[in-house]
Protein backbone atom coordinates (compact mmCIF):
# COMPACT_ATOMS: atom_id res chain seq x y z
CA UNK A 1 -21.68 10.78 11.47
CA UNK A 2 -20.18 9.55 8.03
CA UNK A 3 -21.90 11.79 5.05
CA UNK A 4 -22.59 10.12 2.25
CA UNK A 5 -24.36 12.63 0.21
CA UNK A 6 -21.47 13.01 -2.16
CA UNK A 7 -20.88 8.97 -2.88
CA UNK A 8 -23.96 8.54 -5.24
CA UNK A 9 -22.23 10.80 -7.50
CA UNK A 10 -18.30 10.24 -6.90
CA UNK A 11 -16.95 6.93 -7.10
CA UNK A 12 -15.27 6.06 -4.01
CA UNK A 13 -11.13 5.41 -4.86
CA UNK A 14 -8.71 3.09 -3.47
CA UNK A 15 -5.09 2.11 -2.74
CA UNK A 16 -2.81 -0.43 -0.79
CA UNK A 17 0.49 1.02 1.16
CA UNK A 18 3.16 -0.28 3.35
CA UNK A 19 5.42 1.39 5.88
CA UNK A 20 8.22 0.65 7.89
CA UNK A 21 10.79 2.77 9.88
CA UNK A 22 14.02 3.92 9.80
CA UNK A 23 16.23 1.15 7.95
CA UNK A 24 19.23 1.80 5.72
CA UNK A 25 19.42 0.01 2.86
CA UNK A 26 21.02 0.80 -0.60
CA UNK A 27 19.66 1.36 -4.07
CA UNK A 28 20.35 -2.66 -5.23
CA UNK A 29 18.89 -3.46 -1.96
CA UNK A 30 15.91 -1.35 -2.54
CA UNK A 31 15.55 -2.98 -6.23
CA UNK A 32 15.94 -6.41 -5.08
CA UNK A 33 13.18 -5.88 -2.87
CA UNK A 34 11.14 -4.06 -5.71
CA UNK A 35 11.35 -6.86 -7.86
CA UNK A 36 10.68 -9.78 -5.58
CA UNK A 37 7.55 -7.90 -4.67
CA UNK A 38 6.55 -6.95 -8.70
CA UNK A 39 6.90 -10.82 -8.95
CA UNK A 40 5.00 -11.98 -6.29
CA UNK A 41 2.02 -8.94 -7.01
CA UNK A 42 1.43 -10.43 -10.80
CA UNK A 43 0.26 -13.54 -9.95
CA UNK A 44 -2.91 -12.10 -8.40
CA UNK A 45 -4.71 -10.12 -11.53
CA UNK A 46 -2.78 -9.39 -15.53
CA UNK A 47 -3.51 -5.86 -14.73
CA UNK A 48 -1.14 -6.06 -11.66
CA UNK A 49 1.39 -7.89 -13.90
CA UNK A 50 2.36 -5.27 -16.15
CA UNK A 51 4.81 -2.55 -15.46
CA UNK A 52 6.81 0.40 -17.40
CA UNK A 53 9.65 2.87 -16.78
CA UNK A 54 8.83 6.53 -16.38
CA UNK A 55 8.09 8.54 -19.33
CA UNK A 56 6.52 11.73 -20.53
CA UNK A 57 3.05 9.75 -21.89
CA UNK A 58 1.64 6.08 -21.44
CA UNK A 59 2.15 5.38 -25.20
CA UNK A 60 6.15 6.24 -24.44
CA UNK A 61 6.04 3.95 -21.13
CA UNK A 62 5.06 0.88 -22.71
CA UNK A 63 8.36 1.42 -25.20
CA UNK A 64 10.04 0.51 -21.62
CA UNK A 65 9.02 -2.63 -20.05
CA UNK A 66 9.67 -3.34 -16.32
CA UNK A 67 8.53 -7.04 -16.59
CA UNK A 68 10.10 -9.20 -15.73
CA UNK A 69 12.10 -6.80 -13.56
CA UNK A 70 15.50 -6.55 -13.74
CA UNK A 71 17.50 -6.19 -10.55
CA UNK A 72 20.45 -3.95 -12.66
CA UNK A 73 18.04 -2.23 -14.54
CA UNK A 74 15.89 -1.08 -11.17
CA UNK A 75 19.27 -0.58 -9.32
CA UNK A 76 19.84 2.44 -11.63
CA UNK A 77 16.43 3.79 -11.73
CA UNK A 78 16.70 3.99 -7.58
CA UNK A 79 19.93 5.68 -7.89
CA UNK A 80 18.94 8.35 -10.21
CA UNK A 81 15.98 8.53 -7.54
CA UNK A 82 18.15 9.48 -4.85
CA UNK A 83 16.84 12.43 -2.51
CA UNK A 84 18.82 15.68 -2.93
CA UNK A 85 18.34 19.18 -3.25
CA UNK A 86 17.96 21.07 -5.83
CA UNK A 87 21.25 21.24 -7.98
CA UNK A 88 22.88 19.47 -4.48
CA UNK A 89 24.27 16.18 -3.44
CA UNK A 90 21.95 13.54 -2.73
CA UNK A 91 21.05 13.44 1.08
CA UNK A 92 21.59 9.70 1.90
CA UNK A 93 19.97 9.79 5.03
CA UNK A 94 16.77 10.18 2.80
CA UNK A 95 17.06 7.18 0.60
CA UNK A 96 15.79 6.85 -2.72
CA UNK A 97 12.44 7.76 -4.75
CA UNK A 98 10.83 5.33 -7.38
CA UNK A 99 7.73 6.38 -9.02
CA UNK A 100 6.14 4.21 -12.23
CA UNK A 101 2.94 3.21 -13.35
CA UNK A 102 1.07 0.03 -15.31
CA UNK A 103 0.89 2.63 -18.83
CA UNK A 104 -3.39 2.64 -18.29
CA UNK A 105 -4.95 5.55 -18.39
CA UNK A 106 -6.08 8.69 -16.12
CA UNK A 107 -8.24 6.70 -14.12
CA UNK A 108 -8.36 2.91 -15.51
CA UNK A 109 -4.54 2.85 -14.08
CA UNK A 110 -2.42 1.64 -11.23
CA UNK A 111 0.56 3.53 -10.01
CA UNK A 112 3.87 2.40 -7.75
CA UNK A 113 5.54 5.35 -5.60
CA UNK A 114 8.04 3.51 -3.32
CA UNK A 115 10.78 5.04 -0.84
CA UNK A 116 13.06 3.19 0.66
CA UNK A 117 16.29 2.60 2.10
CA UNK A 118 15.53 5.63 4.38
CA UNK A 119 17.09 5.86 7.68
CA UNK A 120 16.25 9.37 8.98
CA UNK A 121 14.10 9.32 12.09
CA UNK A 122 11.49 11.54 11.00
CA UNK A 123 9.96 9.71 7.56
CA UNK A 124 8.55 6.65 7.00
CA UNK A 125 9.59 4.19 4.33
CA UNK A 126 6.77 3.15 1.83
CA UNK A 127 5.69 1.48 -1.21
CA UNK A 128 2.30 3.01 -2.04
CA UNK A 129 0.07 1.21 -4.52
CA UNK A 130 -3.02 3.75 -6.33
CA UNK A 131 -5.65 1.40 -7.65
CA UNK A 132 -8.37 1.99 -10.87
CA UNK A 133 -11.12 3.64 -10.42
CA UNK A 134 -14.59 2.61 -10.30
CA UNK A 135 -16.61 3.06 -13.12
CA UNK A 136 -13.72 3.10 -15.76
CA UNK A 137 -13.08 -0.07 -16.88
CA UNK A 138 -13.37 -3.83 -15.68
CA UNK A 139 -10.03 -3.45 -14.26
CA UNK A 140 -11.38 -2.07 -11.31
CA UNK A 141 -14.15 -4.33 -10.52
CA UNK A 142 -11.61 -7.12 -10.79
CA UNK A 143 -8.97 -5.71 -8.84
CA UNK A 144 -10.77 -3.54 -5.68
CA UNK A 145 -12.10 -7.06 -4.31
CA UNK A 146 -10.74 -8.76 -1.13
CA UNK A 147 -8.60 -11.59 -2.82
CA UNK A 148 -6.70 -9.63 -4.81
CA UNK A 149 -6.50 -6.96 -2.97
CA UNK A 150 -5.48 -9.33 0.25
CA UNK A 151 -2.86 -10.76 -2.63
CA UNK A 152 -1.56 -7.38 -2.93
CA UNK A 153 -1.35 -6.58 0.85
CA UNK A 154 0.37 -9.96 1.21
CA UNK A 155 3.21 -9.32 -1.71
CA UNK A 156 4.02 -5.93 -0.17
CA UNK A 157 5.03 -7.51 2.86
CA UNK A 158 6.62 -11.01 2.12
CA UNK A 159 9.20 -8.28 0.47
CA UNK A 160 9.40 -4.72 2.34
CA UNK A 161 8.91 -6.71 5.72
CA UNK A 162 7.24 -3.36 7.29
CA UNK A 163 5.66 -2.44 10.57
CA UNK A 164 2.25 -1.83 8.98
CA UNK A 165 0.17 -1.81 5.84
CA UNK A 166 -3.55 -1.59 4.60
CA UNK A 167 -5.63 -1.16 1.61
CA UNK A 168 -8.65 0.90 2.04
CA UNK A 169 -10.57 3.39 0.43
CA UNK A 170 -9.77 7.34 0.66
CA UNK A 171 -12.82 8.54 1.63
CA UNK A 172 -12.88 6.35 5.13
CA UNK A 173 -9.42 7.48 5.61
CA UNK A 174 -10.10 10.47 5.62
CA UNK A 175 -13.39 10.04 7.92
CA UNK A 176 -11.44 8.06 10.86
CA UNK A 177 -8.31 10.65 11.06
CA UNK A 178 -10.78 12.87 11.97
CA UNK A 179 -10.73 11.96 15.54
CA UNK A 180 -8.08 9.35 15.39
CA UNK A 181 -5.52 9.59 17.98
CA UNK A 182 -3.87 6.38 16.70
CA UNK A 183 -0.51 6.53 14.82
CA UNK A 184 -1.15 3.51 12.54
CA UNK A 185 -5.27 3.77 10.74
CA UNK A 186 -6.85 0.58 10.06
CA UNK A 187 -7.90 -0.49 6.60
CA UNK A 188 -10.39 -2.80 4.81
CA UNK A 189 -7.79 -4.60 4.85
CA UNK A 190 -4.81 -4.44 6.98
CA UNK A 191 -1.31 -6.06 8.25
CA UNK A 192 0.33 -5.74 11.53
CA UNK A 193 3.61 -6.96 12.49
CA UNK A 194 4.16 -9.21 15.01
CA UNK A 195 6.86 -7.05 16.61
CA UNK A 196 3.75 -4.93 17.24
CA UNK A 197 2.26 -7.67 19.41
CA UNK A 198 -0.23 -10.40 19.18
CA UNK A 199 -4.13 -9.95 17.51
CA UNK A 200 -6.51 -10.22 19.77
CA UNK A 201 -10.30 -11.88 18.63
CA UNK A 202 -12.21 -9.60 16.05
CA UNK A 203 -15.65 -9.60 15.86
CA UNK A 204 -17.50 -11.36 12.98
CA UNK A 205 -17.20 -11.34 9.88
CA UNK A 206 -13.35 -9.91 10.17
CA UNK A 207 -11.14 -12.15 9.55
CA UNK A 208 -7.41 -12.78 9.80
CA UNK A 209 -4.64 -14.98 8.71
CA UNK A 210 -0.72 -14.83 9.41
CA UNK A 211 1.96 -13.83 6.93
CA UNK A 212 4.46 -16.88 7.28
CA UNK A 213 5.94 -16.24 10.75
CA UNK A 214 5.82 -12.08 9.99
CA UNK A 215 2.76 -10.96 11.13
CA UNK A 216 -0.85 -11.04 10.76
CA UNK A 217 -3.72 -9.84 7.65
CA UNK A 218 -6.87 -8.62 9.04
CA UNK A 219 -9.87 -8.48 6.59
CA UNK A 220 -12.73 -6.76 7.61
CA UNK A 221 -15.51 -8.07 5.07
CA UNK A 222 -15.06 -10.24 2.33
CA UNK A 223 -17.45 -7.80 0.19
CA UNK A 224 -16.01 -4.17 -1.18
CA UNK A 225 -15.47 -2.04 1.72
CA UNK A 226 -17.22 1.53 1.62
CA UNK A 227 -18.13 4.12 3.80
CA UNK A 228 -21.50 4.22 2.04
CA UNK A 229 -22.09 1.25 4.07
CA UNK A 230 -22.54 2.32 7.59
CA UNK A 231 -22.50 -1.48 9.05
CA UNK A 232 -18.97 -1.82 7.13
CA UNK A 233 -18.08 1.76 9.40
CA UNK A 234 -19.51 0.64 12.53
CA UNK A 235 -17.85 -2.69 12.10
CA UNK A 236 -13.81 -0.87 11.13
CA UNK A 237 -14.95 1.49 14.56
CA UNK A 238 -15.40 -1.80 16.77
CA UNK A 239 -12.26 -3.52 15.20
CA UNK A 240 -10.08 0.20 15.77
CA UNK A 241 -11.06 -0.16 18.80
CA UNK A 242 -9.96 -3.12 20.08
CA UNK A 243 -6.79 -2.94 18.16
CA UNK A 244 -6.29 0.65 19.78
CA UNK A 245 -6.92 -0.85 23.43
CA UNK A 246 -4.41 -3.60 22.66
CA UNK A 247 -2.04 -1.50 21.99
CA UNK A 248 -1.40 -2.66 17.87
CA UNK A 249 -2.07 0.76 16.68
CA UNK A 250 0.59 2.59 18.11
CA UNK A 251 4.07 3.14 16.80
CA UNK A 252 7.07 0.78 18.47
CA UNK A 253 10.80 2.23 19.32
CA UNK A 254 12.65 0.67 16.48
């Protein structure tokens, strides 16, 4: 049983991810991708449109624009990125690490962390997107609704072309790994590829629609998911579960 004594009191925080397996790619591939997908993510809210180099404060980030991106300029920020130990050489099998953020503050922010171009069988690829918070700013009223957030979903994978993705809200992930015996969770809103296999019928009011001939957006409610709303749990529990049966929620042999 879901408790929701704690939501009156703590606002219930977001973010959108995707994740794909083993693929080697280098760090102008990995940019490329980056900045077809910053493209493609700032047409769906301005605060999604803005982006800035790592620095030591959010007044010295927005000294260092990232819009429009620049394929060099991101080629050299994945490279510095690479994986390596300590003092050592950079472990290729591990690709590269980008972290930035949109220069907002603590909470009124969003934040990229992607790694790609990984091709060691044991981690997952990713481009992770942390959303505002509630509560601290219109930002996040705007942005933590289904079309933009469906926008976002979309953008991530027209350019990472990954397995899986979702946006959804901490607190529920947390609640369904719980007892989850899945390997991929589902979201408030989430993408499965079609190498996964086909979607079968969701009950209402999910709804889904295909990503050009890639895969396939499911969308559970067109009003803010939360797990404060137990007919918005029972109704990601029926959809898990038919997904699960199908088969879409486990992981494929690449």
């Amino acid at each position: 049983m879901t408790d929701t004594s704690n939501l009156q009191t703590q606002p219930e925080t977001y973010y959108a991810g995707v994740y794909w397996g083993p693929r080697k790619e280098s760090a102008g591939e990995c940019a490329r991708r980056t900045a077809d997908f910053l493209n493609r993510l700032a047409q769906y809210d301005p605060f999604l449109a803005h982006w800035y180099k790592p620095a030591r404060s959010h007044k010295d980030a927005r000294k260092h624009p990232l819009m429009p991106p620049d394929v060099a300029s991101l080629t050299e920020l994945f490279r510095r990125g690479v994986n390596r130990e300590s003092g050592g050489p950079a472990i290729e099998p591990l690709g590269y690490t980008f972290w930035f953020g949109n220069g907002g503050g603590d909470y009124d922010s969003a934040d990229l962390r992607i790694l790609c171009g990984c091709y060691d069988e044991a981690v997952l690829n990713s481009c992770v997107l942390k959303l505002p918070t509630l509560g601290h700013g219109a930002n996040a009223d705007r942005v933590l609704t289904s079309p933009v957030l469906t926008g976002a979903v979309r953008s991530m994978v027209l350019a990472w072309e990954p397995d899986w993705a979702f946006a959804t809200s901490h607190a529920y992930e947390r609640q369904s790994r719980e007892s989850d015996s899945a390997a991929f969770s589902l979201g408030w809103i989430t993408y499965l590829s079609r190498r996964l296999g086909p979607v079968p019928p969701l009950p209402v009011p999910v709804r889904t629609e295909p990503v050009e001939d890639k895969g396939t957006l499911i969308i559970l409610t067109p009003e803010r998911f939360t797990v404060s709303n137990l007919e918005h749990v029972a109704l990601a529990e029926h959809a898990r579960e038919i997904l699960d049966k199908a088969g879409l929620l486990k992981p494929r042999t690449p």
